[in-house]
N, C-alpha and C. Protein backbone atom coordinates (compact mmCIF):
# COMPACT_ATOMS: atom_id res chain seq x y z
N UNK A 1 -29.77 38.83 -9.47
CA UNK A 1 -29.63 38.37 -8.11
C UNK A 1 -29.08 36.95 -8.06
N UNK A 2 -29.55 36.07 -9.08
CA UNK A 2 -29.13 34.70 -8.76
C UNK A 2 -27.58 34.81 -9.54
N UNK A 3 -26.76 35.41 -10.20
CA UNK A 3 -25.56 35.48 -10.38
C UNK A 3 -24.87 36.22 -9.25
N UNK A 4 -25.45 36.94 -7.81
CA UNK A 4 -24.78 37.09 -7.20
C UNK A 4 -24.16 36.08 -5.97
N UNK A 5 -25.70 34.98 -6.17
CA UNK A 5 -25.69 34.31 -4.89
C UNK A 5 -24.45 33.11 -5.42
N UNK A 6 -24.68 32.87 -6.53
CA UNK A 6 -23.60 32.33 -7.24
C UNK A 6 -22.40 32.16 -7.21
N UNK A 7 -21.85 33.66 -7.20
CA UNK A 7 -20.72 33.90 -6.82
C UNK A 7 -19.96 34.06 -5.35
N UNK A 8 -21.31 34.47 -4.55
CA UNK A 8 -20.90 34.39 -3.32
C UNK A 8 -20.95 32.80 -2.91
N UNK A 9 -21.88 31.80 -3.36
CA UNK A 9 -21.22 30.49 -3.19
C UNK A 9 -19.90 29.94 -3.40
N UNK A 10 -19.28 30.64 -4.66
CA UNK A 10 -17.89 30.12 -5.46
C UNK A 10 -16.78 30.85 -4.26
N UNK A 11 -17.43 32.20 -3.88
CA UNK A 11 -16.48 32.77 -2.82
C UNK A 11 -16.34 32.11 -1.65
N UNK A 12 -17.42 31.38 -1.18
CA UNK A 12 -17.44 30.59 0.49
C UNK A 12 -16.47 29.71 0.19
N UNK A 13 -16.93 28.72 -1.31
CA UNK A 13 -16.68 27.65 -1.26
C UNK A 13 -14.45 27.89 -1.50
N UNK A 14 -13.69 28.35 -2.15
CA UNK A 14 -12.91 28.80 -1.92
C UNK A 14 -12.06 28.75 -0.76
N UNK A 15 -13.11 30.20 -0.08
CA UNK A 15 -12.07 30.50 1.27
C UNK A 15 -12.21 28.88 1.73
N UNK A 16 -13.27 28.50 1.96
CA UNK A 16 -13.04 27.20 2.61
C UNK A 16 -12.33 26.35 2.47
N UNK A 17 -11.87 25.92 1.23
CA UNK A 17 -10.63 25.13 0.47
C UNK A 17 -9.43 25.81 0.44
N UNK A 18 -8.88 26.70 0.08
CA UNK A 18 -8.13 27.58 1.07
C UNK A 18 -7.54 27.17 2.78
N UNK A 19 -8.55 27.19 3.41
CA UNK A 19 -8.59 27.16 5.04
C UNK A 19 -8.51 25.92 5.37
N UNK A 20 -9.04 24.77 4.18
CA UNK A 20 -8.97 23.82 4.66
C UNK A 20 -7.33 22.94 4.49
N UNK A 21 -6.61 23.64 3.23
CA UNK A 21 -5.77 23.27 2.65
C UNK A 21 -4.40 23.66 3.86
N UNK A 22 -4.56 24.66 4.46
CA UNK A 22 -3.73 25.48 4.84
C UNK A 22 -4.01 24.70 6.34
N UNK A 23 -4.92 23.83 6.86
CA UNK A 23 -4.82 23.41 7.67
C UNK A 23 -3.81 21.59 7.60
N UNK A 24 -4.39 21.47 6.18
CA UNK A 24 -3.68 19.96 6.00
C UNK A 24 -2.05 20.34 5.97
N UNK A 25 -1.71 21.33 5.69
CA UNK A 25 -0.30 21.77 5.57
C UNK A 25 0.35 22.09 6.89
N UNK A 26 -0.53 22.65 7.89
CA UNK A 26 0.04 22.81 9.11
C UNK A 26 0.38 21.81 9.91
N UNK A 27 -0.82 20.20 9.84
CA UNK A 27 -0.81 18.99 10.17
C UNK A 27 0.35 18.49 10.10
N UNK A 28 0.91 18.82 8.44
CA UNK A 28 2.07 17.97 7.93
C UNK A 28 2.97 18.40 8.76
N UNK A 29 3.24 19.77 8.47
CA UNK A 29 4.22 20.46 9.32
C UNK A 29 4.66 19.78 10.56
N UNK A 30 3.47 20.24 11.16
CA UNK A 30 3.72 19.96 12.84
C UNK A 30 4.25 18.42 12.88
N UNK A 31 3.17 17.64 12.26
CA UNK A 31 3.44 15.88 12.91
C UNK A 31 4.07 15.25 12.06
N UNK A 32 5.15 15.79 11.43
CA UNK A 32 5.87 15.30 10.44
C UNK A 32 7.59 15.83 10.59
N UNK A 33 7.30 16.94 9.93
CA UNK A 33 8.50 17.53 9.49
C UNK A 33 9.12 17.91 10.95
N UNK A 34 8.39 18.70 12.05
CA UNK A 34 8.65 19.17 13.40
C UNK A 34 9.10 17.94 13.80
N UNK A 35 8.49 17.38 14.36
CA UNK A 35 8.77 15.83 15.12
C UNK A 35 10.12 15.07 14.33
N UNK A 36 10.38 15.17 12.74
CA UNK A 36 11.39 15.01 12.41
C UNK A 36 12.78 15.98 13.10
N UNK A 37 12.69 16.90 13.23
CA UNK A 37 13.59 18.04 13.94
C UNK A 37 13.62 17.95 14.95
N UNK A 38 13.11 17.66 15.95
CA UNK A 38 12.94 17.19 17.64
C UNK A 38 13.50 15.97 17.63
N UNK A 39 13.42 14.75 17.02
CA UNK A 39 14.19 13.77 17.22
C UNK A 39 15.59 13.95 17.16
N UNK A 40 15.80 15.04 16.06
CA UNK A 40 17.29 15.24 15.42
C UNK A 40 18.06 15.94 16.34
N UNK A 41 17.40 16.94 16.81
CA UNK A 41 17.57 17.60 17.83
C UNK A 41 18.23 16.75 19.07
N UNK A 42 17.42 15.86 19.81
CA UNK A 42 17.38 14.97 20.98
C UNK A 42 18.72 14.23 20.34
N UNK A 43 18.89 14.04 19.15
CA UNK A 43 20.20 12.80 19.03
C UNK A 43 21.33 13.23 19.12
N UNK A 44 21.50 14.68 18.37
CA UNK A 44 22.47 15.33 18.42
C UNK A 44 23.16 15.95 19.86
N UNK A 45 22.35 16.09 21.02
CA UNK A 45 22.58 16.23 22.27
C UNK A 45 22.73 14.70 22.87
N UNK A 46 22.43 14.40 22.32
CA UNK A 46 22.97 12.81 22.82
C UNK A 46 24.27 12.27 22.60
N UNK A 47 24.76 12.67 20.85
CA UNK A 47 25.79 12.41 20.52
C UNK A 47 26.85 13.22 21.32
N UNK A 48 26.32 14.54 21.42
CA UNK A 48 27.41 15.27 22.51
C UNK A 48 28.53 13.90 23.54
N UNK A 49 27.49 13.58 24.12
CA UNK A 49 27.62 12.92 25.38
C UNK A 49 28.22 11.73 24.58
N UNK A 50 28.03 11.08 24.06
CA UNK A 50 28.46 10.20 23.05
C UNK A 50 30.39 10.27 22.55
N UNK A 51 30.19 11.59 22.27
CA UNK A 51 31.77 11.57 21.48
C UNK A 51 33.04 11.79 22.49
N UNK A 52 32.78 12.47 24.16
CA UNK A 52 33.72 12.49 24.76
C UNK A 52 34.37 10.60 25.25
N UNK A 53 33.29 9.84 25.44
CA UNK A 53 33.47 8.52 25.51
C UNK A 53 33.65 7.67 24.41
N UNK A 54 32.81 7.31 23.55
CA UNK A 54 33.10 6.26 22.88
C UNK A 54 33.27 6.64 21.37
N UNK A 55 33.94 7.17 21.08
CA UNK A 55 34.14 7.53 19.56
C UNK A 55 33.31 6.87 18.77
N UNK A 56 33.57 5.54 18.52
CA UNK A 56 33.26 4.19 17.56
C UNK A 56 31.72 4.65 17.81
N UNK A 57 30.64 4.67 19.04
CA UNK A 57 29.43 4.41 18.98
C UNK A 57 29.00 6.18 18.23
N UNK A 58 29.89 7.21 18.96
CA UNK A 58 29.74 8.23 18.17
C UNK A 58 29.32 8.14 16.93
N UNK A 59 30.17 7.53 15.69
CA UNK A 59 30.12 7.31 14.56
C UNK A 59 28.59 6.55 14.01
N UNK A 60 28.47 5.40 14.87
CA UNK A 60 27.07 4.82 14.90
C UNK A 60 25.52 5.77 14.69
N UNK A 61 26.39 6.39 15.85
CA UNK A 61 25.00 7.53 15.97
C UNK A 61 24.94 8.79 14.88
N UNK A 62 26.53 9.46 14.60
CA UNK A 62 26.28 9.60 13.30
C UNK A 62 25.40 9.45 12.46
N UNK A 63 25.84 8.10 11.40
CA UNK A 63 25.04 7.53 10.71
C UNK A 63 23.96 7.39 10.87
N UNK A 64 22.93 7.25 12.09
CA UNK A 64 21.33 7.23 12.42
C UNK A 64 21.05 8.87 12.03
N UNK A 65 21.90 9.41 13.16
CA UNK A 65 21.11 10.93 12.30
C UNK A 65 21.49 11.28 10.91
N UNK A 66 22.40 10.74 10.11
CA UNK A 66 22.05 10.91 8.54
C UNK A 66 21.34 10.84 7.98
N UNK A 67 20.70 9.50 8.86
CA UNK A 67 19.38 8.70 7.55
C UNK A 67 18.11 9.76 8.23
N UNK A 68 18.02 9.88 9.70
CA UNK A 68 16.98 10.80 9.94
C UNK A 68 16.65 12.48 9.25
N UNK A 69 17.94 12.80 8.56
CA UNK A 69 17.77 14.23 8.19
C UNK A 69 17.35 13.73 6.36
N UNK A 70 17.93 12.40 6.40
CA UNK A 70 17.34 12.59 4.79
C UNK A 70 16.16 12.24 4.89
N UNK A 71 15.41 11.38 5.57
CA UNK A 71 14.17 11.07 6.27
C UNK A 71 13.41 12.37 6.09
N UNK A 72 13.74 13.46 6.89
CA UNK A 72 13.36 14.60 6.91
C UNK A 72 13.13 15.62 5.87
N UNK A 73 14.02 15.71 4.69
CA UNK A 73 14.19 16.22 3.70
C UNK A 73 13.23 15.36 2.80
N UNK A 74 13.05 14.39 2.81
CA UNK A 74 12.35 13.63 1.71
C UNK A 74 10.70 13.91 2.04
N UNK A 75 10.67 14.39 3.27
CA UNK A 75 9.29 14.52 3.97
C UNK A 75 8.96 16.20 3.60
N UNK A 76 10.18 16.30 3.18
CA UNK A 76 9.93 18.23 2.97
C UNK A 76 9.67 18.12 1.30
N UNK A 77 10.41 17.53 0.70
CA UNK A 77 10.23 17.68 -0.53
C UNK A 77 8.79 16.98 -0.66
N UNK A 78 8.49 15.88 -0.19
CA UNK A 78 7.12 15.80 -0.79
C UNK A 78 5.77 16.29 -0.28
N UNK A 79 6.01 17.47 1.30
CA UNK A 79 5.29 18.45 1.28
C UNK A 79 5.58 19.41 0.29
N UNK A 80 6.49 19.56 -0.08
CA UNK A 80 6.29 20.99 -0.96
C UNK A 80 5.59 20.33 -2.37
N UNK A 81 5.79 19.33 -3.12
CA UNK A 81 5.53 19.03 -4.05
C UNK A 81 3.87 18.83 -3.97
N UNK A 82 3.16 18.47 -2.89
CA UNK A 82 1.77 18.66 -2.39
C UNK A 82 1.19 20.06 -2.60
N UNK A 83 2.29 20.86 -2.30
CA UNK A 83 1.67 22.29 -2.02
C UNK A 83 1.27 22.69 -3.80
N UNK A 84 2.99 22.58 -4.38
CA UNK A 84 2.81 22.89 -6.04
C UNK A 84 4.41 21.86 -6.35
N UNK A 85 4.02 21.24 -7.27
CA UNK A 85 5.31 20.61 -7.35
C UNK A 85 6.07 21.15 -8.83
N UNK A 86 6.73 21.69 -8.49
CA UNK A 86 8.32 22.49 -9.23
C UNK A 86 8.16 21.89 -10.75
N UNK A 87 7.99 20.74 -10.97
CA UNK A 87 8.32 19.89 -12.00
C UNK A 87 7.25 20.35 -13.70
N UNK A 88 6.07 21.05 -12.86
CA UNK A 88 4.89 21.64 -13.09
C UNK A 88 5.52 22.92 -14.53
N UNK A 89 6.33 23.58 -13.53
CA UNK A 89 6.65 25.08 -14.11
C UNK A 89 7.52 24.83 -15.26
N UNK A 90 8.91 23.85 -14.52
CA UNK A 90 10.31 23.51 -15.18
C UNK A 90 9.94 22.64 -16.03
N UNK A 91 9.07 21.80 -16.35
CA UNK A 91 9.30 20.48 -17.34
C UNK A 91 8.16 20.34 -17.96
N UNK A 92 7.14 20.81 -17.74
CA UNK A 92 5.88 20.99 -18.09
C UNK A 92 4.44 19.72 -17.43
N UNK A 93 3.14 19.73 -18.44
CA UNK A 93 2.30 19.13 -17.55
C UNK A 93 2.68 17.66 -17.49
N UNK A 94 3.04 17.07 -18.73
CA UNK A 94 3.48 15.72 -18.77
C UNK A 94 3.93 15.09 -18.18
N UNK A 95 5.49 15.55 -17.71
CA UNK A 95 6.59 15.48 -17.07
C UNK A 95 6.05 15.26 -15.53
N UNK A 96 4.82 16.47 -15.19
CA UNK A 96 4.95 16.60 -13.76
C UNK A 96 3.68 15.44 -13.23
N UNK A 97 2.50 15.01 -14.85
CA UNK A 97 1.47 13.88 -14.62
C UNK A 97 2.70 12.45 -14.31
N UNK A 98 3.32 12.52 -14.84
CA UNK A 98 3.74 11.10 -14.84
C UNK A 98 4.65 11.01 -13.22
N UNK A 99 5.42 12.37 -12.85
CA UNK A 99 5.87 11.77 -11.47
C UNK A 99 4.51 11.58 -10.52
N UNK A 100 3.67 12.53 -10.64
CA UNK A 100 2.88 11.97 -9.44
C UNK A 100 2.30 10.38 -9.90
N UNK A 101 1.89 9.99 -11.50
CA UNK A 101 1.72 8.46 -11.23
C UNK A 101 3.03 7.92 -10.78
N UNK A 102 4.04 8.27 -10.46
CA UNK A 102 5.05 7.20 -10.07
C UNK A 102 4.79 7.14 -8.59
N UNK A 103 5.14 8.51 -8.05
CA UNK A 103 4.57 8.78 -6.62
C UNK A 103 3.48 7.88 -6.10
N UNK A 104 3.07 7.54 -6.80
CA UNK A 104 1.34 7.53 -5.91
C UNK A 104 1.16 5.73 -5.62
N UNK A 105 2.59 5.43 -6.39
CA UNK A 105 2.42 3.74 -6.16
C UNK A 105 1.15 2.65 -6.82
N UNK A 106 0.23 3.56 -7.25
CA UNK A 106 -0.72 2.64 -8.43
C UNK A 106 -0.17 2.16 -9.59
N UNK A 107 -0.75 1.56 -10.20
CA UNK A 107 -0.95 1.04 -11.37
C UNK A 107 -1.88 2.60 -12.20
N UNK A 108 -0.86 2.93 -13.04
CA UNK A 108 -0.83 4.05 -13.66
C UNK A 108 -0.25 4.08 -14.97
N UNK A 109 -1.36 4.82 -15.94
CA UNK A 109 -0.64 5.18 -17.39
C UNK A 109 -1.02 6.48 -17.85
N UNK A 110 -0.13 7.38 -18.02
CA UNK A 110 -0.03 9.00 -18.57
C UNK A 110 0.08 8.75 -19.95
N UNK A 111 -0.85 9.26 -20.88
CA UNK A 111 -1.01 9.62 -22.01
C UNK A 111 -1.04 10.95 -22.44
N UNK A 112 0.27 11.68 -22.54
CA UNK A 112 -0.13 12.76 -23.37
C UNK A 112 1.20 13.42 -23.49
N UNK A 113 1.53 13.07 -24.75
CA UNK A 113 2.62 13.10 -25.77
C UNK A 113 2.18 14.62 -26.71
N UNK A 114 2.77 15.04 -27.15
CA UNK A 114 2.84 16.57 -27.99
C UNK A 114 1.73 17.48 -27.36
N UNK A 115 1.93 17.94 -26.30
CA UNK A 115 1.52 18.70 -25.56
C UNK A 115 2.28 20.14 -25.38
N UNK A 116 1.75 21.27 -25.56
CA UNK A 116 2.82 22.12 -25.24
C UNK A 116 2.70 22.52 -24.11
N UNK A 117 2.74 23.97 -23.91
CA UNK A 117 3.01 24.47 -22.71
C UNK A 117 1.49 25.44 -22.56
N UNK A 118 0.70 25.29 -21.65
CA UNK A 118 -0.33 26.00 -21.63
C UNK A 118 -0.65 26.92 -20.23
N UNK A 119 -1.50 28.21 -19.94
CA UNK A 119 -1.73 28.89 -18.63
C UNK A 119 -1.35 27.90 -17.54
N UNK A 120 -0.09 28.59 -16.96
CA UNK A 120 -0.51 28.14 -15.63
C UNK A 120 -1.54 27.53 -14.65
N UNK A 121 -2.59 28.48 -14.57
CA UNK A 121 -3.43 27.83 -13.72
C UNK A 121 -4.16 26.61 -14.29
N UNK A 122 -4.33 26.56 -16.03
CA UNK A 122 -4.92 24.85 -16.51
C UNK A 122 -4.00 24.11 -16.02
N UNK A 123 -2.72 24.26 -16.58
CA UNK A 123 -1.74 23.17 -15.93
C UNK A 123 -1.79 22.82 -14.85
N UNK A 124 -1.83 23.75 -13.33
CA UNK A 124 -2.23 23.29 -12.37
C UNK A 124 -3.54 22.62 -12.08
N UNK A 125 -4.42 23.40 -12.68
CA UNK A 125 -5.84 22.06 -12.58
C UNK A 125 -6.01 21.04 -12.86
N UNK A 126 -5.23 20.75 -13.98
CA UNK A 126 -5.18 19.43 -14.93
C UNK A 126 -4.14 18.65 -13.98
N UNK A 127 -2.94 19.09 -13.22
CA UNK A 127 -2.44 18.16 -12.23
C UNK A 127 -3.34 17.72 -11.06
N UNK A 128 -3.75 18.76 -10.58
CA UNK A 128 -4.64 18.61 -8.93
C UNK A 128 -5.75 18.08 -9.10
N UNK A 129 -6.25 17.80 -10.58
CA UNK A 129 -7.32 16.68 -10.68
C UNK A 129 -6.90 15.51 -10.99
N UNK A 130 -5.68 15.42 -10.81
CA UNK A 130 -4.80 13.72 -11.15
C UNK A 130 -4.71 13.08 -10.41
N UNK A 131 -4.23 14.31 -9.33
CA UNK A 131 -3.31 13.80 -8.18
C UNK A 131 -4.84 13.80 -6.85
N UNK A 132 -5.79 14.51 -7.33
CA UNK A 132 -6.75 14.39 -6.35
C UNK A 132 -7.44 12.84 -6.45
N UNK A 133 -7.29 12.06 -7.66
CA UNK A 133 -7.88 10.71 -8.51
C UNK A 133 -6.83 9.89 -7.75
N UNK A 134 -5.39 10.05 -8.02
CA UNK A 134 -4.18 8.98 -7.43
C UNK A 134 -4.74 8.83 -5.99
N UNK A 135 -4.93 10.29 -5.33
CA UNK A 135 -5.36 9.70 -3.83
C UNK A 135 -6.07 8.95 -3.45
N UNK A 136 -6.96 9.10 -4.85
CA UNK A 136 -8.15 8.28 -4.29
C UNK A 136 -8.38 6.78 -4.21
N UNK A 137 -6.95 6.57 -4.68
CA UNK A 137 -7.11 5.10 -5.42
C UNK A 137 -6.74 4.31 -3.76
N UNK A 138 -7.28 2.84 -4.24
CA UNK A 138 -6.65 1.70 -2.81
C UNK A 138 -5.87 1.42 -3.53
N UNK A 139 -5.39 0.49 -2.48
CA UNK A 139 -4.16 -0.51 -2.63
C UNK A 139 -4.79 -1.54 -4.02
N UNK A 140 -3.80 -1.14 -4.85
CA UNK A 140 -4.44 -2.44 -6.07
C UNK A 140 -4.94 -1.57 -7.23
N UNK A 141 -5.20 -0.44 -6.82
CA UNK A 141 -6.04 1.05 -7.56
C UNK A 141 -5.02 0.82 -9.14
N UNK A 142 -5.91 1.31 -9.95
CA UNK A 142 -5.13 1.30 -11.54
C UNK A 142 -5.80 2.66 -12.07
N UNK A 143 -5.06 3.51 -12.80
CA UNK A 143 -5.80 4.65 -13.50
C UNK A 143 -5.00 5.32 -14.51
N UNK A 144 -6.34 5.64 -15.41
CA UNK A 144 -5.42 6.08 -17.05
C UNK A 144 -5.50 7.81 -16.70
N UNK A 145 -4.69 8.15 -17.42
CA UNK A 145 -5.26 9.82 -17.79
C UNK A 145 -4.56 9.64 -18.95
N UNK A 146 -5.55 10.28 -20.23
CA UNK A 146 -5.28 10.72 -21.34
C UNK A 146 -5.58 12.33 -21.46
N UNK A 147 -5.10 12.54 -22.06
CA UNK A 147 -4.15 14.54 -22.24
C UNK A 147 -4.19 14.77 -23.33
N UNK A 148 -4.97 15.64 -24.37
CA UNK A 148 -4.83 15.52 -25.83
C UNK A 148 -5.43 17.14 -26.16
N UNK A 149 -4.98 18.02 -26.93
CA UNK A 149 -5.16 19.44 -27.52
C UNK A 149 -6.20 19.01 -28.89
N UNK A 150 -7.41 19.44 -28.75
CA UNK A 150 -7.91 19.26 -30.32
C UNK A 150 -9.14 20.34 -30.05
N UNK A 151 -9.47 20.69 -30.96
CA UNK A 151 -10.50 21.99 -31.69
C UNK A 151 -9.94 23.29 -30.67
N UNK A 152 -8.78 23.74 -30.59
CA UNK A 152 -8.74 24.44 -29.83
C UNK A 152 -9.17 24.54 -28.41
N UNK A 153 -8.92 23.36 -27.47
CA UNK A 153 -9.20 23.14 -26.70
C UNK A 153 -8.35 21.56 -25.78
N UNK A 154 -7.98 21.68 -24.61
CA UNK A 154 -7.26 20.87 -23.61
C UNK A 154 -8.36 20.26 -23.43
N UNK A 155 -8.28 18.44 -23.91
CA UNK A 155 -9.50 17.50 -23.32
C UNK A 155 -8.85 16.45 -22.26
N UNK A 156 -9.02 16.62 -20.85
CA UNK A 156 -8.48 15.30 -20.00
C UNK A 156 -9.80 14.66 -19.81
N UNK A 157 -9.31 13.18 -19.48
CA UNK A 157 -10.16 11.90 -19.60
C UNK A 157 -9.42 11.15 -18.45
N UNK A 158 -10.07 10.76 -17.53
CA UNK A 158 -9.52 9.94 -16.33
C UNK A 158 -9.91 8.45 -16.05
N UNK A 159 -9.85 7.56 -16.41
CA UNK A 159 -10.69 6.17 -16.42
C UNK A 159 -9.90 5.71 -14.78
N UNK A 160 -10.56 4.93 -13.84
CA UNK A 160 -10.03 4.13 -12.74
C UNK A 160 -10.23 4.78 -11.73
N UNK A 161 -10.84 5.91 -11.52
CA UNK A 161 -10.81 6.35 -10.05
C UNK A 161 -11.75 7.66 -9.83
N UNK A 162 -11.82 8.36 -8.99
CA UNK A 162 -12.70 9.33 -8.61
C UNK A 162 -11.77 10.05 -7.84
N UNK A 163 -12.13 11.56 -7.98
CA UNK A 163 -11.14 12.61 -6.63
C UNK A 163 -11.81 12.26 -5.69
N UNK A 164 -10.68 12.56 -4.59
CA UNK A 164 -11.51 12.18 -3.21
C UNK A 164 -12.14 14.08 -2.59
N UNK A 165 -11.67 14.58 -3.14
CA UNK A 165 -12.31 16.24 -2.57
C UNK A 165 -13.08 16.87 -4.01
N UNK A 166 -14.18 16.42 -4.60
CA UNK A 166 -14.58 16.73 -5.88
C UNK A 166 -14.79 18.32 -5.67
N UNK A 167 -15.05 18.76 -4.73
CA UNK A 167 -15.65 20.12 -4.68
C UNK A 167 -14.29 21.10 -5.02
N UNK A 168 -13.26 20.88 -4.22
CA UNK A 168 -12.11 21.70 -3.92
C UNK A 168 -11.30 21.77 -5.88
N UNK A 169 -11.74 20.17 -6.81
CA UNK A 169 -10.96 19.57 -7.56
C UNK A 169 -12.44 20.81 -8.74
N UNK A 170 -13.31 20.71 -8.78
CA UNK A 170 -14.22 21.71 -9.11
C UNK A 170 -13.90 22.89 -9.43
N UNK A 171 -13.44 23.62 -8.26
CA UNK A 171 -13.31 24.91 -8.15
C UNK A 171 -11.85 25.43 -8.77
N UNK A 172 -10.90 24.59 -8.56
CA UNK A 172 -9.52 24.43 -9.12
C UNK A 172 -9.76 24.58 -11.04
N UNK A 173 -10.77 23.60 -11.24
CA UNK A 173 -11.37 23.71 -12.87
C UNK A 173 -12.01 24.53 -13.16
N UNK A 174 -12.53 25.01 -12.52
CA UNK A 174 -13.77 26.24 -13.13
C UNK A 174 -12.79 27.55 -13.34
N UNK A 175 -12.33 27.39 -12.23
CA UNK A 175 -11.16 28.68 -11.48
C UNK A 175 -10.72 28.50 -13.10
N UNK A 176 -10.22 27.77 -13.44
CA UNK A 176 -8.91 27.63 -14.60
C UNK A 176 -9.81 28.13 -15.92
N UNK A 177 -11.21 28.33 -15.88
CA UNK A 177 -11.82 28.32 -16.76
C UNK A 177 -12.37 26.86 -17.94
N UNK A 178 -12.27 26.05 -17.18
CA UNK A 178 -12.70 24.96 -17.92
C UNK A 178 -13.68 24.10 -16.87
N UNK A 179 -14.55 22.93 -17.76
CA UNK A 179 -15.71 22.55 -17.32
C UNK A 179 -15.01 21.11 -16.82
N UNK A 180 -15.67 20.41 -15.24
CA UNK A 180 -15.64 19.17 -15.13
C UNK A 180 -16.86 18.63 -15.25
N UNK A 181 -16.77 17.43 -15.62
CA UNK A 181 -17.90 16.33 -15.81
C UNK A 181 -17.39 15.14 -15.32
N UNK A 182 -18.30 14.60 -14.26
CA UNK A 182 -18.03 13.67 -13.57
C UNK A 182 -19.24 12.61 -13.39
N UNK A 183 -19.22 11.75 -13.98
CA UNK A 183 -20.93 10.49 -14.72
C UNK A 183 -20.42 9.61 -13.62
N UNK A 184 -21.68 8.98 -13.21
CA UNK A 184 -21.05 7.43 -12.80
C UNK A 184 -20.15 6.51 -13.04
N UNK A 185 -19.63 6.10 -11.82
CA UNK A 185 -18.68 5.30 -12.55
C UNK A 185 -19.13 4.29 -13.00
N UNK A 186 -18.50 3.56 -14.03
CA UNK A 186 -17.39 3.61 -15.01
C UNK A 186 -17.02 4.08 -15.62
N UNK A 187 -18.00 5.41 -15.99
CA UNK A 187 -17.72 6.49 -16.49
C UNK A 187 -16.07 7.16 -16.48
N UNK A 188 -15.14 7.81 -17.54
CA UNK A 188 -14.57 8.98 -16.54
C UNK A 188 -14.90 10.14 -16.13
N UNK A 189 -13.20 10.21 -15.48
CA UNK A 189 -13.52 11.36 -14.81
C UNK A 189 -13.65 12.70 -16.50
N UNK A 190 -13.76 13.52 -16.35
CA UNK A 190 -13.29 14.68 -17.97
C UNK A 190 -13.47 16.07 -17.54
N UNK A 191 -12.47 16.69 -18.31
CA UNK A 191 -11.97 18.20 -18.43
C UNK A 191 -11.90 18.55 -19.61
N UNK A 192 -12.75 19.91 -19.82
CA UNK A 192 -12.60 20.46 -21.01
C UNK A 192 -11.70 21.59 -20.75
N UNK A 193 -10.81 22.41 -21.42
CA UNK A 193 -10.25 23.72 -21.15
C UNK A 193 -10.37 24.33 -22.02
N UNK A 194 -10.79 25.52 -22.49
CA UNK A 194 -11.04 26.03 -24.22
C UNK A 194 -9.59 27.41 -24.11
N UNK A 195 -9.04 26.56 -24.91
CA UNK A 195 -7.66 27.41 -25.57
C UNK A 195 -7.75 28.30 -26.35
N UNK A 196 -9.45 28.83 -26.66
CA UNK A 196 -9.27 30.35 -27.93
C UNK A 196 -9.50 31.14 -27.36
C-alpha cells in the first residue's frame, strides 16, 4: 500500500509540473511573443500609409520593424530553448551546459570535458538542474557545475546556488533514474545517475 501512495504522489506531483510548465509557456507566448506580432502588425499598417507619402520616413519605419521582428525571433528562440534547447540533442550535454552559463549572465564555470553521449532523459535532467540553479542566481550570482563519468556512473556537483523549483528539478532526476541530494548550503547541489 505505501508503494502505491507513493506513486500516486510522483503522479500528482508531475501532472502538476506539467500544468504548471505549460502555463509558464502560455504566459510567454501571450505577453511576449503575441504582443511582439501586434506591434508588428500595427507598424506595418502604418507603413502602408507611410509609403504613398513620404518614401524617406517609409524607409525609417522599415528599419524599426526589422529590429522588432528580430526582437521577436530572439524572444522565440529563447522560448523554445526554455522548452528543450536543440543544442542538447546536436552537440551534446557540455556544449548545451555551457550556453545556458553564457545565457544566464552569471559568473559561471562548466566543468566537464570527456563526456560522452548519454540517455536522453539524464542529459535533459542534468541540464534542467543547471539551468533551474542559473535561475536562481541574483545579480552578482557565481556557480560551478562539475560533470564527471566514474564507477559507472554520471556524478554532477553544483557549488553557488540552489534551484528555484526543487520539486519539479526532483522529479526531472528521479524520472531520469538518478538520485538528488541537496545539504545546506554551502553545501552542493549533487546528482548521481547509475550508467550500468
Amino acid at each position: 500500500m505505501e508503494g502505491d501512495s507513493e506513486l500516486q504522489l510522483l503522479r500528482s506531483r508531475f501532472v502538476t509540473s506539467i500544468l504548471e510548465e505549460r502555463r509558464r509557456i502560455e504566459r510567454a507566448l501571450h505577453d511576449g511573443l503575441q504582443q511582439d506580432l501586434i506591434a508588428i502588425s500595427v507598424q506595418l499598417q502604418l507603413l502602408r500609409d507611410v509609403v504613398a507619402t513620404s518614401p524617406a520616413d517609409a524607409v525609417a519605419s522599415l528599419d524599426e520593424i526589422r529590429d522588432e521582428v528580430k526582437t521577436a525571433l530572439n524572444r522565440l528562440r529563447t522560448l523554445a530553448s526554455e522548452i528543450y534547447p536543440a543544442i542538447l540533442d546536436s552537440r551534446g550535454l557540455p556544449d548545451a551546459l555551457r550556453q545556458a552559463a553564457g545565457a544566464s549572465g552569471a559568473e559561471t564555470y562548466v566543468e566537464a570535458s570527456a563526456l560522452g553521449r548519454y540517455p536522453a532523459d539524464v542529459e535533459a535532467a542534468v541540464f534542467f538542474l543547471w539551468r533551474a540553479v542559473l535561475d536562481g542566481l541574483g545579480s552578482g550570482g557565481k556557480a560551478v557545475i562539475r560533470v564527471r563519468e566514474e564507477d559507472k556512473a554520471l556524478h554532477v556537483a553544483i557549488d553557488g546556488g540552489r534551484p528555484v523549483d526543487l520539486a519539479r528539478v526532483r522529479d526531472l532526476v528521479e524520472g531520469a533514474g538518478g538520485v538528488l541530494t541537496t545539504e545546506p548550503e554551502p553545501a552542493p547541489v549533487e546528482a548521481r545517475f547509475s550508467l550500468a
